[in-house]
Each structure stands twice: as structure tokens, then as C-alpha cells.
PDB file of N, CA and C in Angstrom:
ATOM      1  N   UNK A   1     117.033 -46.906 -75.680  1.00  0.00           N
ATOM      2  CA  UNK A   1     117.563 -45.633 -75.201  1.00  0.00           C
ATOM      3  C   UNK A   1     116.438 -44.734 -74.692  1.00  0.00           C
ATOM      4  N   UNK A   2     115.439 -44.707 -75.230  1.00  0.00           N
ATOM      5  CA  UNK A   2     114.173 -43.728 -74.887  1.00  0.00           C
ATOM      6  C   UNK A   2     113.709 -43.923 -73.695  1.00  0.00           C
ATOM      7  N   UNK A   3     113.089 -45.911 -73.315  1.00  0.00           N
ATOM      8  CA  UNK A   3     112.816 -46.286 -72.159  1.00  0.00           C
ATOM      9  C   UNK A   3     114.173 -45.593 -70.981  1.00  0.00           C
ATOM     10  N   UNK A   4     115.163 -45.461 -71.503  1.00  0.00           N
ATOM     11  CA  UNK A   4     116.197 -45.326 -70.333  1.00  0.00           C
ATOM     12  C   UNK A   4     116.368 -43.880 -70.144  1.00  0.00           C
ATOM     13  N   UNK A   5     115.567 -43.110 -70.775  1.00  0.00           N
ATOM     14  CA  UNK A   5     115.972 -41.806 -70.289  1.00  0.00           C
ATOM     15  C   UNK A   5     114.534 -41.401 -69.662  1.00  0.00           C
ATOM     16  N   UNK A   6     113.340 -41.863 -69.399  1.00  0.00           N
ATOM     17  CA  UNK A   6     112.497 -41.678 -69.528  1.00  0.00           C
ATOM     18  C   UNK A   6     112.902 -42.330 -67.530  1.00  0.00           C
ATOM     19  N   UNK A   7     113.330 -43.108 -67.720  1.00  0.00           N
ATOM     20  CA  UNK A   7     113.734 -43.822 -66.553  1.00  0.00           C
ATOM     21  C   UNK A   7     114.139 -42.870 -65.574  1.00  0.00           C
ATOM     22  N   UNK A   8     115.597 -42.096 -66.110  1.00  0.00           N
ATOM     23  CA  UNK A   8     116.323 -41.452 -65.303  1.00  0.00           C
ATOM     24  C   UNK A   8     115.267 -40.388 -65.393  1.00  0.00           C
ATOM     25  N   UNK A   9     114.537 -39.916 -66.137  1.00  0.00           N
ATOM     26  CA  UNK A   9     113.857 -38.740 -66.339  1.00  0.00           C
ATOM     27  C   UNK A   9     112.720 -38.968 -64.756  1.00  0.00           C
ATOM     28  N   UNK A  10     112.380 -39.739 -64.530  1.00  0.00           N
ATOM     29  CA  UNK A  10     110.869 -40.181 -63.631  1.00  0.00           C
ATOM     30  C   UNK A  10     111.374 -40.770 -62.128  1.00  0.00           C
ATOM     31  N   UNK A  11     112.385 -41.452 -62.279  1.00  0.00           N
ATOM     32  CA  UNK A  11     112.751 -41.987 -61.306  1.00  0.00           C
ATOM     33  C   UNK A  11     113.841 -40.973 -60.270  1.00  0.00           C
ATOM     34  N   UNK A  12     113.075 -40.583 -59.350  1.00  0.00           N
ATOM     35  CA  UNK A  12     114.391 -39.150 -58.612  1.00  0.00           C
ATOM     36  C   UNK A  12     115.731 -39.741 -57.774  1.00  0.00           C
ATOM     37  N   UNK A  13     116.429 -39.409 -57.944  1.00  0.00           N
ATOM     38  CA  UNK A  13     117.722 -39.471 -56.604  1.00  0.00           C
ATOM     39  C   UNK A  13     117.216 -39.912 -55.723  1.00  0.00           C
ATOM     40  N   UNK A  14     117.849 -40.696 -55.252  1.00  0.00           N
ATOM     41  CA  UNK A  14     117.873 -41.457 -53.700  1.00  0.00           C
ATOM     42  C   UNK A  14     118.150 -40.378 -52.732  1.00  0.00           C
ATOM     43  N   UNK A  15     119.644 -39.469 -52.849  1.00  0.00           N
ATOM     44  CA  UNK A  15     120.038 -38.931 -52.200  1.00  0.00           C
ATOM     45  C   UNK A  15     119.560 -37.359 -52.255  1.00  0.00           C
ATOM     46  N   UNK A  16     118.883 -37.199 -53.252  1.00  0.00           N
ATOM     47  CA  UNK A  16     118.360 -35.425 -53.427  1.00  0.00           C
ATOM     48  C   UNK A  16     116.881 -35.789 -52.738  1.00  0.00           C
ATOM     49  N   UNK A  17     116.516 -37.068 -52.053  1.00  0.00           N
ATOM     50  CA  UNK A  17     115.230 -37.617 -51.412  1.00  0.00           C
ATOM     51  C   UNK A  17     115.725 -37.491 -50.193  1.00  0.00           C
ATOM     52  N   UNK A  18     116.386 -38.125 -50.189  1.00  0.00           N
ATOM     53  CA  UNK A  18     117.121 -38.060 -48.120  1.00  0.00           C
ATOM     54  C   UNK A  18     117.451 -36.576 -47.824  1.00  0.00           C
ATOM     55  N   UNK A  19     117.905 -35.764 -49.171  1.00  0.00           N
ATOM     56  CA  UNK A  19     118.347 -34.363 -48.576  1.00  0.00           C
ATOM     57  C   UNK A  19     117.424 -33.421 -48.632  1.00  0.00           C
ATOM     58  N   UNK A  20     116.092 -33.867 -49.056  1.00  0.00           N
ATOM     59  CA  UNK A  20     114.748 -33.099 -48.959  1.00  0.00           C
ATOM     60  C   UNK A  20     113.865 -33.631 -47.839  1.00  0.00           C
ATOM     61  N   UNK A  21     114.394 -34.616 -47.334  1.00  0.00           N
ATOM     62  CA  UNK A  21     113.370 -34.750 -46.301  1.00  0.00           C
ATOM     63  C   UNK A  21     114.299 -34.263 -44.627  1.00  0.00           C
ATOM     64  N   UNK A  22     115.529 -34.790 -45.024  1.00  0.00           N
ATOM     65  CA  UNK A  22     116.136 -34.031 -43.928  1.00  0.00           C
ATOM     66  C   UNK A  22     116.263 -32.109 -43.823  1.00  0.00           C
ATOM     67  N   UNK A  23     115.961 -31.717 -44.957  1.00  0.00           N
ATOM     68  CA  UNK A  23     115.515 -30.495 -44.758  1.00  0.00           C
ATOM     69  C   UNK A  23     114.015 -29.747 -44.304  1.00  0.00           C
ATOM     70  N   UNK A  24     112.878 -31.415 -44.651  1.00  0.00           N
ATOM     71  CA  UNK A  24     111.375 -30.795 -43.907  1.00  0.00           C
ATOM     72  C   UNK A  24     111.675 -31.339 -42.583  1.00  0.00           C
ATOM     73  N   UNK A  25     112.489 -32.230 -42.129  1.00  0.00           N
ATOM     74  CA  UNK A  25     112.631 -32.397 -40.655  1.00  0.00           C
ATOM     75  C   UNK A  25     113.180 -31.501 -39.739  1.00  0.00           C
ATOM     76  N   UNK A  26     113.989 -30.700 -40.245  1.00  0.00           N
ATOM     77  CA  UNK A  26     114.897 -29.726 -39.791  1.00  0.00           C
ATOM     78  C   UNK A  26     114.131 -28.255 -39.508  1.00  0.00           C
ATOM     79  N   UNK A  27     113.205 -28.125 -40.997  1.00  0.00           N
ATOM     80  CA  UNK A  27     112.647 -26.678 -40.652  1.00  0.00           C
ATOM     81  C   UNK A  27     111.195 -27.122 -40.012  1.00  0.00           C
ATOM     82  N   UNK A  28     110.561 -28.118 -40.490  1.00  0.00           N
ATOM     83  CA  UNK A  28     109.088 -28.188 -40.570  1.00  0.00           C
ATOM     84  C   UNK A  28     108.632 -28.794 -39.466  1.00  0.00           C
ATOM     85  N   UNK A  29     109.462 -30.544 -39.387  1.00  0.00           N
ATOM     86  CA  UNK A  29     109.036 -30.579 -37.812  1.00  0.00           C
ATOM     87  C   UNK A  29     109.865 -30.532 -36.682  1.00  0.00           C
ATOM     88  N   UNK A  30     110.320 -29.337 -36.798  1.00  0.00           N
ATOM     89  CA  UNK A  30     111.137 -28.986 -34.882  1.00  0.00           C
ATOM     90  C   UNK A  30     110.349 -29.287 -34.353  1.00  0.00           C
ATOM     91  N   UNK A  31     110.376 -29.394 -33.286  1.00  0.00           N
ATOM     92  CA  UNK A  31     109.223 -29.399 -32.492  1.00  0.00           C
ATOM     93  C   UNK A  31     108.882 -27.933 -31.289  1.00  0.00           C
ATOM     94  N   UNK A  32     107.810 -27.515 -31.831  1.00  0.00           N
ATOM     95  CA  UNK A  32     107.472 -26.151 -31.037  1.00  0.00           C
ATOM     96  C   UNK A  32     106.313 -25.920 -30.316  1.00  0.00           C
ATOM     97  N   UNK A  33     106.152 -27.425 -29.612  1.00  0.00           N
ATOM     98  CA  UNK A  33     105.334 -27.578 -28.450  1.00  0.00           C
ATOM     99  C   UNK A  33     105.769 -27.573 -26.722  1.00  0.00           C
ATOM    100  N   UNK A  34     105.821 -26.642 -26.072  1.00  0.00           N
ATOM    101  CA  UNK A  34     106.341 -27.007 -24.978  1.00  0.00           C
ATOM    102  C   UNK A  34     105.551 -28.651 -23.710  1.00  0.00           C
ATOM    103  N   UNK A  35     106.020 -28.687 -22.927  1.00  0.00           N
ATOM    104  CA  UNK A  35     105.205 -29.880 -22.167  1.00  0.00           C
ATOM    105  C   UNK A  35     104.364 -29.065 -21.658  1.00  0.00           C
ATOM    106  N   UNK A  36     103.924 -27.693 -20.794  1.00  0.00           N
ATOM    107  CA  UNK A  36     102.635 -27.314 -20.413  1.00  0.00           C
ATOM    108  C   UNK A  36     101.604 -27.532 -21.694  1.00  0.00           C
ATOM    109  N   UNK A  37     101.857 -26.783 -22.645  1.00  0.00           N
ATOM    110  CA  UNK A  37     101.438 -27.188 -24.237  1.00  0.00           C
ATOM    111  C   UNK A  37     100.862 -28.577 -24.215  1.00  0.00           C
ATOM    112  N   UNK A  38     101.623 -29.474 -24.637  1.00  0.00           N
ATOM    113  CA  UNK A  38     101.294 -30.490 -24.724  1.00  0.00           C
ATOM    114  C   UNK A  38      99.921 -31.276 -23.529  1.00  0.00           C
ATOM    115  N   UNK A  39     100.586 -31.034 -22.765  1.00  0.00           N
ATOM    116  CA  UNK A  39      99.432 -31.186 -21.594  1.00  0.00           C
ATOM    117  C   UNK A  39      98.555 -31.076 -21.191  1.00  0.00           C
ATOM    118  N   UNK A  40      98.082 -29.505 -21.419  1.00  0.00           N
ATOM    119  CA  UNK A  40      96.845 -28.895 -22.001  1.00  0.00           C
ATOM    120  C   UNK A  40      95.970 -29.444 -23.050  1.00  0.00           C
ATOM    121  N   UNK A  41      96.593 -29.781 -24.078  1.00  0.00           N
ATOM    122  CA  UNK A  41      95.886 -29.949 -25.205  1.00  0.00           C
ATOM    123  C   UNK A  41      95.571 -31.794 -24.796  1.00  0.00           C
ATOM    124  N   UNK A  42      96.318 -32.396 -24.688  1.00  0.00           N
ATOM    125  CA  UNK A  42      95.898 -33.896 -24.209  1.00  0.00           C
ATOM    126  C   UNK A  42      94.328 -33.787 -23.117  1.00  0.00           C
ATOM    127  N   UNK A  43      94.719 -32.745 -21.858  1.00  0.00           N
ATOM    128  CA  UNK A  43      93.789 -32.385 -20.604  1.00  0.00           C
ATOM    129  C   UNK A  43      92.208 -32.197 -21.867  1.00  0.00           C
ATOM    130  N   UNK A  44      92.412 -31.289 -22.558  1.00  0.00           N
ATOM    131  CA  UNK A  44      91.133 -30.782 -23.164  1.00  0.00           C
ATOM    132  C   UNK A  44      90.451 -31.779 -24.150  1.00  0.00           C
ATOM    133  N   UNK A  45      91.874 -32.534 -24.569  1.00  0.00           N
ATOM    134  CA  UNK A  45      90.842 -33.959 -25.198  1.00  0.00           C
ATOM    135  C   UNK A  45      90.383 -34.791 -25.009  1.00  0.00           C
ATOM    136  N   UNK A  46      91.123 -35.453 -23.886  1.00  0.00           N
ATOM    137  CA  UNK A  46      90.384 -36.078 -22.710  1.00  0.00           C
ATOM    138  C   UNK A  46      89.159 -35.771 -22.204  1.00  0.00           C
ATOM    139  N   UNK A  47      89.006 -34.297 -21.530  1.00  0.00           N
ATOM    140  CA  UNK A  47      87.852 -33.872 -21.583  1.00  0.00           C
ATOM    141  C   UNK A  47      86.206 -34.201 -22.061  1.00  0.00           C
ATOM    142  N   UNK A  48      86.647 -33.685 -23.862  1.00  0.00           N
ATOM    143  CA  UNK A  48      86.017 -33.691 -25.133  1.00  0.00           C
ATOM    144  C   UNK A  48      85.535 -35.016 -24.938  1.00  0.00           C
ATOM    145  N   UNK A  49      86.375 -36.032 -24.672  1.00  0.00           N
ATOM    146  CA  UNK A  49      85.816 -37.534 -25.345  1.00  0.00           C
ATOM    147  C   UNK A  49      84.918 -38.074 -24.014  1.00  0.00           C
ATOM    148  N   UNK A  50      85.541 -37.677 -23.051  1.00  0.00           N
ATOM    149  CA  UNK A  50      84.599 -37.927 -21.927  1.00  0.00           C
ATOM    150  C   UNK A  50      83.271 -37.168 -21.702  1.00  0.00           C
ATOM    151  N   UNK A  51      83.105 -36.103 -22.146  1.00  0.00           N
ATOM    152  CA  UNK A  51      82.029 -35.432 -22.740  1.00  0.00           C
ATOM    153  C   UNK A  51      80.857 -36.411 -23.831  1.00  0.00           C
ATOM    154  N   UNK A  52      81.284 -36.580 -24.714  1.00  0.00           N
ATOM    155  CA  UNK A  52      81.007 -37.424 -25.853  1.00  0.00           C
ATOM    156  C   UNK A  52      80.260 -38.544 -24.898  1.00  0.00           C
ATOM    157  N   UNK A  53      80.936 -39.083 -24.420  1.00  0.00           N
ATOM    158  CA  UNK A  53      80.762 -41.071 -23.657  1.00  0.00           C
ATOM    159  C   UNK A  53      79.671 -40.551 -23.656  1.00  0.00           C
ATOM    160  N   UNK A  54      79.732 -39.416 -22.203  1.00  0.00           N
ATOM    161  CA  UNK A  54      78.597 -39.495 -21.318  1.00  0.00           C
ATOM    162  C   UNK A  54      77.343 -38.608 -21.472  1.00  0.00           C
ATOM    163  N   UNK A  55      77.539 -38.368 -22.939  1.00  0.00           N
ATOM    164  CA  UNK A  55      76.107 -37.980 -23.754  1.00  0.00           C
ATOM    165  C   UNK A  55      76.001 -36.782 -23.378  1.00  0.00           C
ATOM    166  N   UNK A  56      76.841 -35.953 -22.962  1.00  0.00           N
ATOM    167  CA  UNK A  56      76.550 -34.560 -23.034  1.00  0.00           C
ATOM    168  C   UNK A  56      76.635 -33.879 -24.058  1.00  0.00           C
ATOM    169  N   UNK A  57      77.565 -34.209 -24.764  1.00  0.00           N
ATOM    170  CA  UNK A  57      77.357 -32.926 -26.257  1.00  0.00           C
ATOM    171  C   UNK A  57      77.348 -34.350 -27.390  1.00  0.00           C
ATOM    172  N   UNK A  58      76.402 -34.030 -28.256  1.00  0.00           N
ATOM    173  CA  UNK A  58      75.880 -35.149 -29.416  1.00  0.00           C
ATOM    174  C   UNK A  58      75.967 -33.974 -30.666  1.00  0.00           C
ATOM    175  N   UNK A  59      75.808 -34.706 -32.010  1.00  0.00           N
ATOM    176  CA  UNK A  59      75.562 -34.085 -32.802  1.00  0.00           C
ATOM    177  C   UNK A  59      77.010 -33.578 -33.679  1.00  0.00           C
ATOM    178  N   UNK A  60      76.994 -32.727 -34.445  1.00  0.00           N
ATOM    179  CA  UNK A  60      77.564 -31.811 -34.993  1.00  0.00           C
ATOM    180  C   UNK A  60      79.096 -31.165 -34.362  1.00  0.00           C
ATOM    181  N   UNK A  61      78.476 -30.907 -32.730  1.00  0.00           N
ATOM    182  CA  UNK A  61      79.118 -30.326 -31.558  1.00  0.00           C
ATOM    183  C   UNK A  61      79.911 -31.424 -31.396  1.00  0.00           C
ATOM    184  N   UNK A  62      79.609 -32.621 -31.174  1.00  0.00           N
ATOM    185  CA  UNK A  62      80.500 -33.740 -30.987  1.00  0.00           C
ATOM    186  C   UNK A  62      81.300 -34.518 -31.576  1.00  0.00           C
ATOM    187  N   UNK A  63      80.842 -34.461 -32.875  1.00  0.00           N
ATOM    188  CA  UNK A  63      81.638 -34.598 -34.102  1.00  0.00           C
ATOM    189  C   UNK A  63      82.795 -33.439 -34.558  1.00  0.00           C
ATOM    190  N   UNK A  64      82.288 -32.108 -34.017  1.00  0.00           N
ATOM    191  CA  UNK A  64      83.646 -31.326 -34.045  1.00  0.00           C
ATOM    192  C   UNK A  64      84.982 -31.701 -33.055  1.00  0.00           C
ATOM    193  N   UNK A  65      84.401 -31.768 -32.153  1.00  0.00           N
ATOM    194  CA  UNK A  65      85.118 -31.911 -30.328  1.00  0.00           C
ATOM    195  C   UNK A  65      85.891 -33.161 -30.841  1.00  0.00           C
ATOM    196  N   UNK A  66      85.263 -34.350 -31.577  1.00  0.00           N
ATOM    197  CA  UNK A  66      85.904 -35.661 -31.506  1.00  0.00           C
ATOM    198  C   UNK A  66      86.950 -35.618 -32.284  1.00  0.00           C
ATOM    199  N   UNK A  67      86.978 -34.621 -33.976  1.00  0.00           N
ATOM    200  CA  UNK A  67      87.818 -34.595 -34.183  1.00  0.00           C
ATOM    201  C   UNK A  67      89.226 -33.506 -33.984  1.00  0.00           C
ATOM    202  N   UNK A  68      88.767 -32.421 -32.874  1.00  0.00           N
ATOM    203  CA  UNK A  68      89.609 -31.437 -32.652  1.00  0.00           C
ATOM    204  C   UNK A  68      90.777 -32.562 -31.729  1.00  0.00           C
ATOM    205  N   UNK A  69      89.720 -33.537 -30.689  1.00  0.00           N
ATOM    206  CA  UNK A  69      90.521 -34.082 -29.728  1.00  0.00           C
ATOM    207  C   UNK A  69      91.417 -34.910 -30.252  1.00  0.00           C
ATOM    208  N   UNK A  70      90.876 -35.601 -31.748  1.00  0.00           N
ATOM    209  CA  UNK A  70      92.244 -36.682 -32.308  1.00  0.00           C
ATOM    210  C   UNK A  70      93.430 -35.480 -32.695  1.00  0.00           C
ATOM    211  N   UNK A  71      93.320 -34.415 -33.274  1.00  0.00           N
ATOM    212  CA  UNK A  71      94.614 -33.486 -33.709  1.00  0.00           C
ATOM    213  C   UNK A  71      95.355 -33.081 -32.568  1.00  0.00           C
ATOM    214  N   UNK A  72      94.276 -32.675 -31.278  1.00  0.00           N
ATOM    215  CA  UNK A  72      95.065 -31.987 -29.991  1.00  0.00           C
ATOM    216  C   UNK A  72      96.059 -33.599 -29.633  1.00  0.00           C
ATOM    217  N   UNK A  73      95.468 -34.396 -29.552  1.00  0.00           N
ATOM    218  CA  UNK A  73      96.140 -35.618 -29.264  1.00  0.00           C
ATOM    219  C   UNK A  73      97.778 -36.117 -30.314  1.00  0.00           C
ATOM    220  N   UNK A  74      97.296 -35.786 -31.194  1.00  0.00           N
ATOM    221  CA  UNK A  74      98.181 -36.267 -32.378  1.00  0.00           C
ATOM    222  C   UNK A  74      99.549 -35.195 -32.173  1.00  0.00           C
ATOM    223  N   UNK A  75      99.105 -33.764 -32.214  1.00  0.00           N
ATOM    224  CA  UNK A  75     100.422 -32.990 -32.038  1.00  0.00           C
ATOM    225  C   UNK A  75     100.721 -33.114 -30.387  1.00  0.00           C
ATOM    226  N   UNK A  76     100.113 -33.278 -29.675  1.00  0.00           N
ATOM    227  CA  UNK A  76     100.593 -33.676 -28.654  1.00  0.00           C
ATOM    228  C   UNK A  76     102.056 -34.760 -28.268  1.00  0.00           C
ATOM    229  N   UNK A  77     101.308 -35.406 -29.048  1.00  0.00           N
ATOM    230  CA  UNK A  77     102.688 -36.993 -29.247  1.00  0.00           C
ATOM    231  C   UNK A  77     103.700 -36.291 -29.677  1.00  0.00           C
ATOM    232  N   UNK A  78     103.569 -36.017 -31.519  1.00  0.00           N
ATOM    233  CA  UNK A  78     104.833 -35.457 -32.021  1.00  0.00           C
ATOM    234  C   UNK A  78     105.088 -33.918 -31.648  1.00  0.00           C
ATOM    235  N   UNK A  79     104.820 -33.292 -30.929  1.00  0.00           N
ATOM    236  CA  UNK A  79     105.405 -31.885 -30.382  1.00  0.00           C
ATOM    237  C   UNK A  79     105.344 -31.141 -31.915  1.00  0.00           C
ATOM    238  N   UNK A  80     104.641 -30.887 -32.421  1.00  0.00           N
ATOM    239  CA  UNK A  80     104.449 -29.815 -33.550  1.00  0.00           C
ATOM    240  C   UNK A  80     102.937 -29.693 -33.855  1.00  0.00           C
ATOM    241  N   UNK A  81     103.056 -28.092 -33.742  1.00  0.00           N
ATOM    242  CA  UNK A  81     101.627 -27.432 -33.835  1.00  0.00           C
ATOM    243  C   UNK A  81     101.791 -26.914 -35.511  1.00  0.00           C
ATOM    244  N   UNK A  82     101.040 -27.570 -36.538  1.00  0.00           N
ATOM    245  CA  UNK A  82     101.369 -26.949 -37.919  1.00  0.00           C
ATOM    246  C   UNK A  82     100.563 -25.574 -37.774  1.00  0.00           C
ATOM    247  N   UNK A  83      99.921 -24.871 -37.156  1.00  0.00           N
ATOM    248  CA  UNK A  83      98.983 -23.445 -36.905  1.00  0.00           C
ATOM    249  C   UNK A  83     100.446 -22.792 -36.441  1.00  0.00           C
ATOM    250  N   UNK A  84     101.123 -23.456 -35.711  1.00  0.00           N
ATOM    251  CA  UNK A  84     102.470 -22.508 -35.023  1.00  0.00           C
ATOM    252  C   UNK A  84     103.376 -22.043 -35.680  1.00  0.00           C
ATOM    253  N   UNK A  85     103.529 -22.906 -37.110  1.00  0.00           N
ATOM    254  CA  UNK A  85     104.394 -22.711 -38.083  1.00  0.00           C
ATOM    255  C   UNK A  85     104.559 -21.591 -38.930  1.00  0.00           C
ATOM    256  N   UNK A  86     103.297 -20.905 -39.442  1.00  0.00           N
ATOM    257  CA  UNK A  86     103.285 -19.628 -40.249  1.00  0.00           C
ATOM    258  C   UNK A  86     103.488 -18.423 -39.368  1.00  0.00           C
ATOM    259  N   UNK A  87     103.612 -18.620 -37.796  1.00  0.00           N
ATOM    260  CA  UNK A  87     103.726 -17.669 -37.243  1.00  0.00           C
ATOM    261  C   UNK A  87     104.623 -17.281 -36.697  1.00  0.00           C
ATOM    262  N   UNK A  88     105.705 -18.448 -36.361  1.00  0.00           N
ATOM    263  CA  UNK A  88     107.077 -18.885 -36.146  1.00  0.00           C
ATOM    264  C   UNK A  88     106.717 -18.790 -34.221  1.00  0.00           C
ATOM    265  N   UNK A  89     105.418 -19.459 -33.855  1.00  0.00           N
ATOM    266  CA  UNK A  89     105.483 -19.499 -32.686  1.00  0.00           C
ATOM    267  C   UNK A  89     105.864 -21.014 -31.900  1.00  0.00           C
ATOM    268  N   UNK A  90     106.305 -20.771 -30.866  1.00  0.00           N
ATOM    269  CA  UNK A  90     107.140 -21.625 -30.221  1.00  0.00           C
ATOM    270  C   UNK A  90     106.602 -21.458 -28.541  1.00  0.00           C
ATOM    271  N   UNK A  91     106.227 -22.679 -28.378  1.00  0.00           N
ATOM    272  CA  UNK A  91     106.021 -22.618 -26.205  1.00  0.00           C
ATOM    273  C   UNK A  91     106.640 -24.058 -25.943  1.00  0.00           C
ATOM    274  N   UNK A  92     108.046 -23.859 -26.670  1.00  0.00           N
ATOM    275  CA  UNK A  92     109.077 -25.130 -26.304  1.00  0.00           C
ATOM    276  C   UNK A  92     110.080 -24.274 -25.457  1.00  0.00           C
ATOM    277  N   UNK A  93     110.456 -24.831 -24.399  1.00  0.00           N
ATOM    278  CA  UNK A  93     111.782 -24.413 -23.660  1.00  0.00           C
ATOM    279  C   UNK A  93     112.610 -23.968 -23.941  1.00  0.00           C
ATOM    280  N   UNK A  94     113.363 -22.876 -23.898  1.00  0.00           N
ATOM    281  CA  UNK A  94     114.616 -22.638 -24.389  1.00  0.00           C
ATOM    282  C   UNK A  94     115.722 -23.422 -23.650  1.00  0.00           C
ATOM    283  N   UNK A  95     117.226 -23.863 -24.240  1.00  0.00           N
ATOM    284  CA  UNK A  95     117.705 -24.599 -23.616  1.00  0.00           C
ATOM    285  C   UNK A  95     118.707 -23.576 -23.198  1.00  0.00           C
TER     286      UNK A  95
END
């Protein structure tokens, strides 16, 4: 009996799991990147890494740039800026 409550005690809902994640999908990742947005930020990482190749910025400087360009890249794909979130800003289209 102990092992079995210890069970139900540790082990969570299936369905209070699906209804917590469909609630961070809903508020957390809308997506509140518009395509100029997006575009921009891809344009500037591109940039960055082509910078990098061709030995213009080394160091510290390049190690920042390399990893600003994987995040600009990354929210790029999935259309959510987590910086946009505490501010409730949005440069997605209105429909």
C-alpha cells in the first residue's frame, strides 16, 4: 500500500500534463515575430557568421556575435522572441 501511494503521489496525470502544456503553448509560444522580424534577425546573423569566416571580428567579439547569431536564428524558425514576452510586444501581423 505505501509503494502505491507513493506511486500515485510522484507519478503526475497524463492529462493535467497535456493541459499544462497546452496552456504554455497557448500563452508562451504564440508566436510574436512578424516576417520583416524574422528576416532581419536571420539578415544580421548571416552577417555575424560571415564576419567570423572571414576573420574580421575574432575573440570574445566573435564568440558573442556567434552566439547572438544561433538565438537570432533559432527564434527566427519558431517565431517567438522570449525578450518580447514580459513586455507583451508583438511585430506579428494582425489578421
Amino acid at each position: 500500500f505505501y509503494k502505491n501511494a507513493l506511486y500515485v503521489t510522484f507519478v503526475p496525470n497524463h492529462e493535467l500534463i497535456a493541459v499544462y502544456l497546452c496552456i504554455i503553448k497557448q500563452k508562451i509560444m504564440k508566436k510574436n515575430m512578424g516576417n520583416l522580424d524574422r528576416m532581419l534577425r536571420i539578415m544580421v546573423a548571416l552577417t555575424i557568421i560571415a564576419l567570423y569566416f572571414t576573420h574580421i571580428i575574432s575573440g570574445i567579439v566573435a564568440s558573442v556575435g556567434l552566439v547572438l547569431s544561433g538565438v537570432f536564428i533559432l527564434t527566427s524558425f519558431i517565431g517567438v522572441c522570449p525578450l518580447y514576452l514580459p513586455f507583451g510586444i508583438s511585430t506579428e501581423e494582425k489578421k
